[in-house]
Protein backbone atom coordinates (compact mmCIF):
# COMPACT_ATOMS: atom_id res chain seq x y z
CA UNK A 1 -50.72 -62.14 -20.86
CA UNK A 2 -47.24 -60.62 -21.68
CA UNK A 3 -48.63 -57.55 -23.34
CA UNK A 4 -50.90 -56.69 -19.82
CA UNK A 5 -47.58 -57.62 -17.79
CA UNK A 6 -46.02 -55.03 -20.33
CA UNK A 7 -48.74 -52.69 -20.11
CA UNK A 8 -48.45 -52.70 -16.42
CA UNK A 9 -44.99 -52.02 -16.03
CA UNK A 10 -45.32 -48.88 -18.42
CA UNK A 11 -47.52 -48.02 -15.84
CA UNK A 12 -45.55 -47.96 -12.76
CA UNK A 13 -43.01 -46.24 -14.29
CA UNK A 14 -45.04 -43.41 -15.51
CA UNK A 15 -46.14 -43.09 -12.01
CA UNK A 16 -42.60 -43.56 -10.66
CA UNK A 17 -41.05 -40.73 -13.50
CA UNK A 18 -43.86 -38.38 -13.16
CA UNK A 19 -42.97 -36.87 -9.84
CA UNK A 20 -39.23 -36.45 -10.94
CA UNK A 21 -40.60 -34.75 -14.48
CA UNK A 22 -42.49 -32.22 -12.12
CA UNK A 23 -39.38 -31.97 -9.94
CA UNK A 24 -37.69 -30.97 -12.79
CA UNK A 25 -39.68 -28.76 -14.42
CA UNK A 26 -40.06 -26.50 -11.53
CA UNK A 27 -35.93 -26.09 -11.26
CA UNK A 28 -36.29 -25.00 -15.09
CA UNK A 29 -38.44 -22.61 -13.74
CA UNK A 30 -36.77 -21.45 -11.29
CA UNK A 31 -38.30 -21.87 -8.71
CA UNK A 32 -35.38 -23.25 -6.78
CA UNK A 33 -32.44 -21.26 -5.43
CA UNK A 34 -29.55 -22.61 -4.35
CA UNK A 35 -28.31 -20.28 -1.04
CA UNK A 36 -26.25 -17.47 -2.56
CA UNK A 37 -22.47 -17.11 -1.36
CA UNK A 38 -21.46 -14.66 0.78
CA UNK A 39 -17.59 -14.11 1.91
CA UNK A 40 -17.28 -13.76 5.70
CA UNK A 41 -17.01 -9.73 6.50
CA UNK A 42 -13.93 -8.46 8.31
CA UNK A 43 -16.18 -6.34 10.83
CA UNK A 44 -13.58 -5.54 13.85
CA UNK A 45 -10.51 -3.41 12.53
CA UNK A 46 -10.02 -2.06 16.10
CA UNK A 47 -6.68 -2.90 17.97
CA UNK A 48 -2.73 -2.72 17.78
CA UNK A 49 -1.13 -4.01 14.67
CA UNK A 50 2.83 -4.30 13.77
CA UNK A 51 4.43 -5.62 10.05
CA UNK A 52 6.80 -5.32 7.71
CA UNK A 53 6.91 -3.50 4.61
CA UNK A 54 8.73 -3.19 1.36
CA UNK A 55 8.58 -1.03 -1.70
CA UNK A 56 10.39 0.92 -4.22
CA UNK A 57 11.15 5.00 -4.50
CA UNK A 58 10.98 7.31 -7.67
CA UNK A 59 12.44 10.25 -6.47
CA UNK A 60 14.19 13.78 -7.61
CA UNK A 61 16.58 16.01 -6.00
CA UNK A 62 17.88 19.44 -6.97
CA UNK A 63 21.20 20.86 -5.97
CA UNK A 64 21.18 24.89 -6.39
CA UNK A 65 23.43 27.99 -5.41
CA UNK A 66 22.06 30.73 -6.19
CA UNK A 67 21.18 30.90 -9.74
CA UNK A 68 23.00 28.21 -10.38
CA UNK A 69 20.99 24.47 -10.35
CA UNK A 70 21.56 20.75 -11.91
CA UNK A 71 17.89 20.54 -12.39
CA UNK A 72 15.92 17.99 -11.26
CA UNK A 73 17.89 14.55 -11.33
CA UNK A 74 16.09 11.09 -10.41
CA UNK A 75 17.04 9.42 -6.99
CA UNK A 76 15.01 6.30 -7.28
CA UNK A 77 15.91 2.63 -4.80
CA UNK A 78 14.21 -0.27 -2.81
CA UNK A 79 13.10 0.60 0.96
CA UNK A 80 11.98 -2.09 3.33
CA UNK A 81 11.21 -2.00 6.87
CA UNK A 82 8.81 -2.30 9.75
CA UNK A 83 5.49 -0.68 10.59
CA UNK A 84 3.40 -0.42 14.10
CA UNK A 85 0.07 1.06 14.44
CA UNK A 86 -3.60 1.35 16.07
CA UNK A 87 -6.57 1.40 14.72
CA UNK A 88 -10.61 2.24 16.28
CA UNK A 89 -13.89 1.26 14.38
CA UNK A 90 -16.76 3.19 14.71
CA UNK A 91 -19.27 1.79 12.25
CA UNK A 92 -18.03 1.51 8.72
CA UNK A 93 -15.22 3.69 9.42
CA UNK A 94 -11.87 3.18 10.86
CA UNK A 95 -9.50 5.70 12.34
CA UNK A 96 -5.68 5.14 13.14
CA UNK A 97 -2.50 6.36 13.58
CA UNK A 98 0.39 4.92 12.28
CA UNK A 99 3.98 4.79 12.14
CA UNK A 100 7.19 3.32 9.70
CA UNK A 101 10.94 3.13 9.89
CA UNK A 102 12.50 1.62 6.59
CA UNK A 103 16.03 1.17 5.41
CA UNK A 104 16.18 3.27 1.80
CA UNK A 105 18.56 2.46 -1.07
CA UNK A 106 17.66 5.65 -3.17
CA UNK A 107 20.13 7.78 -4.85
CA UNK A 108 21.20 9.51 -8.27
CA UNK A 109 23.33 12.30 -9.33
CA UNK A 110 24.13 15.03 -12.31
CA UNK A 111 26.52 16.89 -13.43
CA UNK A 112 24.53 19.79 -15.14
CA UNK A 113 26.54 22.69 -13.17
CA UNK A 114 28.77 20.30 -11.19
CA UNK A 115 31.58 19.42 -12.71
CA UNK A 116 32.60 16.77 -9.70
CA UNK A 117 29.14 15.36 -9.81
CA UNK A 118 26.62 16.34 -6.93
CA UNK A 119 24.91 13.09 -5.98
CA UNK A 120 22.30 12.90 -3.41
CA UNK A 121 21.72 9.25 -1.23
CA UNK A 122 18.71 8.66 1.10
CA UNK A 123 19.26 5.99 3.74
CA UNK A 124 16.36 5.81 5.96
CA UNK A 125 12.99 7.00 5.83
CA UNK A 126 9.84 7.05 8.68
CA UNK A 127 6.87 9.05 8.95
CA UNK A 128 3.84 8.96 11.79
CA UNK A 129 0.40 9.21 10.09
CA UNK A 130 -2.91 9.86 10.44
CA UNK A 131 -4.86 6.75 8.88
CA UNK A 132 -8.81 7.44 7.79
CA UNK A 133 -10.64 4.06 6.40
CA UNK A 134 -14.03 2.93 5.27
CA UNK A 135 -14.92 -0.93 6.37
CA UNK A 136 -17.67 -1.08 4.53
CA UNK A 137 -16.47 -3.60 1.60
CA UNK A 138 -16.39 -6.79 3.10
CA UNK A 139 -12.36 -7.52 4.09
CA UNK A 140 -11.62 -4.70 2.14
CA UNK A 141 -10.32 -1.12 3.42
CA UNK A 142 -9.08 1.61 1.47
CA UNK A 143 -7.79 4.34 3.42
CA UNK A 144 -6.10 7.87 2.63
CA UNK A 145 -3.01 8.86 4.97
CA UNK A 146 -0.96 11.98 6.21
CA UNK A 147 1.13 13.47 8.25
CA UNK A 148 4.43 14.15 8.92
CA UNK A 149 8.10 12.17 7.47
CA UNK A 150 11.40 11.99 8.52
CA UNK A 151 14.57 11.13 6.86
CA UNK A 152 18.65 11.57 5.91
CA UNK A 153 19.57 13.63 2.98
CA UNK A 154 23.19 13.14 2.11
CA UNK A 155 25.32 15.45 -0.85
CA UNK A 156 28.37 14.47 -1.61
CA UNK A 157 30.09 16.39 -4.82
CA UNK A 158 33.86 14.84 -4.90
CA UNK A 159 35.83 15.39 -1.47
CA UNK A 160 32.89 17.35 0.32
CA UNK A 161 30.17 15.68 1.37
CA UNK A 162 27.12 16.48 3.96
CA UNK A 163 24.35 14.51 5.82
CA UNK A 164 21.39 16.07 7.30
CA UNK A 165 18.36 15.02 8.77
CA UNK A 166 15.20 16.38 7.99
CA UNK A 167 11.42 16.37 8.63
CA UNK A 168 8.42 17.19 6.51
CA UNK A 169 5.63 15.59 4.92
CA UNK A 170 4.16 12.87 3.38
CA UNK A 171 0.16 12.27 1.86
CA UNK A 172 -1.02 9.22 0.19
CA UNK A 173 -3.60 6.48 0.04
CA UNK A 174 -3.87 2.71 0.14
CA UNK A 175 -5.61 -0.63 0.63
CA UNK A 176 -6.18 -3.11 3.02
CA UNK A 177 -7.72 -6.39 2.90
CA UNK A 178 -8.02 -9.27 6.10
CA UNK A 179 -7.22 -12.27 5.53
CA UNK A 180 -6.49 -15.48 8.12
CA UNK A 181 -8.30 -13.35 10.89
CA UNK A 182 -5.83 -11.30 12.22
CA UNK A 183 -3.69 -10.84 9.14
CA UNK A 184 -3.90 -8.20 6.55
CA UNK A 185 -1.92 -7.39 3.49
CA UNK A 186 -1.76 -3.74 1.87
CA UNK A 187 -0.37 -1.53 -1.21
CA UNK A 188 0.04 1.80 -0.30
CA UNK A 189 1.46 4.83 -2.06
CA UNK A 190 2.83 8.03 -0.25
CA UNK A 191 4.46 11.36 -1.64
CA UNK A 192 7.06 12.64 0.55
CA UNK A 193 8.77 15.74 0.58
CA UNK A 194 11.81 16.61 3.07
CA UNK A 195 12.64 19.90 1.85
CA UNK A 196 16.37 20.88 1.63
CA UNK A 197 19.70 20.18 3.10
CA UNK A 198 22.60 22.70 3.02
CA UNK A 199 26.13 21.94 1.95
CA UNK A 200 27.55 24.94 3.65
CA UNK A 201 30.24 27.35 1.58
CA UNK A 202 32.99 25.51 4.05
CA UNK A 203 32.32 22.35 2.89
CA UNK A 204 31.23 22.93 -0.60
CA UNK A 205 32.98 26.01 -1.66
CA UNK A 206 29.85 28.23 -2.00
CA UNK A 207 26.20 27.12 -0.33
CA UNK A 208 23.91 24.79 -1.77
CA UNK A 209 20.62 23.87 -1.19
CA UNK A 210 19.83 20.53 -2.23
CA UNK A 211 16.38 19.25 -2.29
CA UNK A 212 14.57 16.13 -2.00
CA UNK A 213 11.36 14.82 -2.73
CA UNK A 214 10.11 11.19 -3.39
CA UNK A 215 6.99 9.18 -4.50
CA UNK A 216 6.80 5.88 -2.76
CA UNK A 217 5.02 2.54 -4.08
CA UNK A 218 5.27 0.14 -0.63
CA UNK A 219 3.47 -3.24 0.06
CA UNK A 220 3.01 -4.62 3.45
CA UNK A 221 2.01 -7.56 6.04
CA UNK A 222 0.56 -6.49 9.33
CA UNK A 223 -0.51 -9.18 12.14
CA UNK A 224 -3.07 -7.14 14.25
CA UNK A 225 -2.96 -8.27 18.39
């Protein structure tokens, strides 16, 4: 009697077991997929956007009269400040203009040819680009940038001293990635170049030309409306 009650459970449990052996074997075959992740796409870049940004610049700056020249020094400092811009989506590509104003820290001097040291300072910087992007990377945009900068360039070489303003260009590239909805962050490179500033003979003694030109490495926050 025990070994049918025995025989009998053995059973029912091979008929219980059998259905999750088969289960089994087909997930070992693959036959199951679990749903594949995919992150939410960013598709609207369109609208008004303002931030902040921050970065440092790797600059060099020449001071030359005539056929005299220091060479090129290094004029390199932090910059932070805000940005504002628009952008409009059509497809997978974004187009915008944008503008910056930033606080700059840069300067460096020589004395190769200046015996009271020529140093050149940059205290503010802004430019007002062009902005081309491609959306079609999930959250992610790279763009390329261009157009035209503006900034101080300020000699001083021991009493005399000079501050212009200038405008010229600036060309770069970057990356942009959505987060939170609205939000983005970015890295973004530029190369600017301002052209020259003259210290005049009555200031400086004779003229000279003193040049600047910078490479900028800037990251940024921008909260789009």
């Amino acid at each position: 009697m025990m070994t049918k009650t025995i025989r009998a459970g053995i059973a029912v449990a091979a008929l219980l077991i059998a259905p999750i052996a088969a289960q089994s074997a087909d997930l070992n075959r693959g036959t199951y997929k679990s749903p594949a992740y995919t992150a939410p796409a960013y598709a609207n870049w369109t609208g008004f956007y303002v931030g902040i940004n921050g970065g440092y610049g790797f600059g060099k700056s020449n001071w030359s009269a005539g056929a005299v020249t220091t060479g090129d020094f290094n004029v390199t400092g932090a910059m932070a400040g805000g940005t504002a811009g628009y952008n409009f989506q059509t497809g997978t590509w974004v187009w915008g203009i944008e503008g910056d104003l930033d606080w700059s820290g840069m300067k460096g001097s020589s004395s190769t040819n200046c015996p009271a040291t020529c140093e050149t300072k940059h205290d503010w910087f802004g430019t007002a680009r062009g902005r081309l992007g491609y959306a079609g990377w999930g959250n992610w945009l790279p763009y390329l940038t261009g157009g035209a900068a503006f900034g101080d360039i300020k000699g001083t070489s021991g009493a005399a001293s000079v501050t212009k303003s200038k405008i010229g260009y600036a060309l770069g590239a970057g990356v942009e990635y959505a987060f939170l909805g609205a939000w983005s962050a970015k890295v973004e490179y530029l190369y600017a170049d301002l052209g020259k500033a003259t210290c005049p003979a009555g200031t400086c003694g004779v003229d000279n030309d003193i040049k600047f030109k910078t490479n900028l490495v800037r990251l940024g926050v921008n909260y789009r409306f």
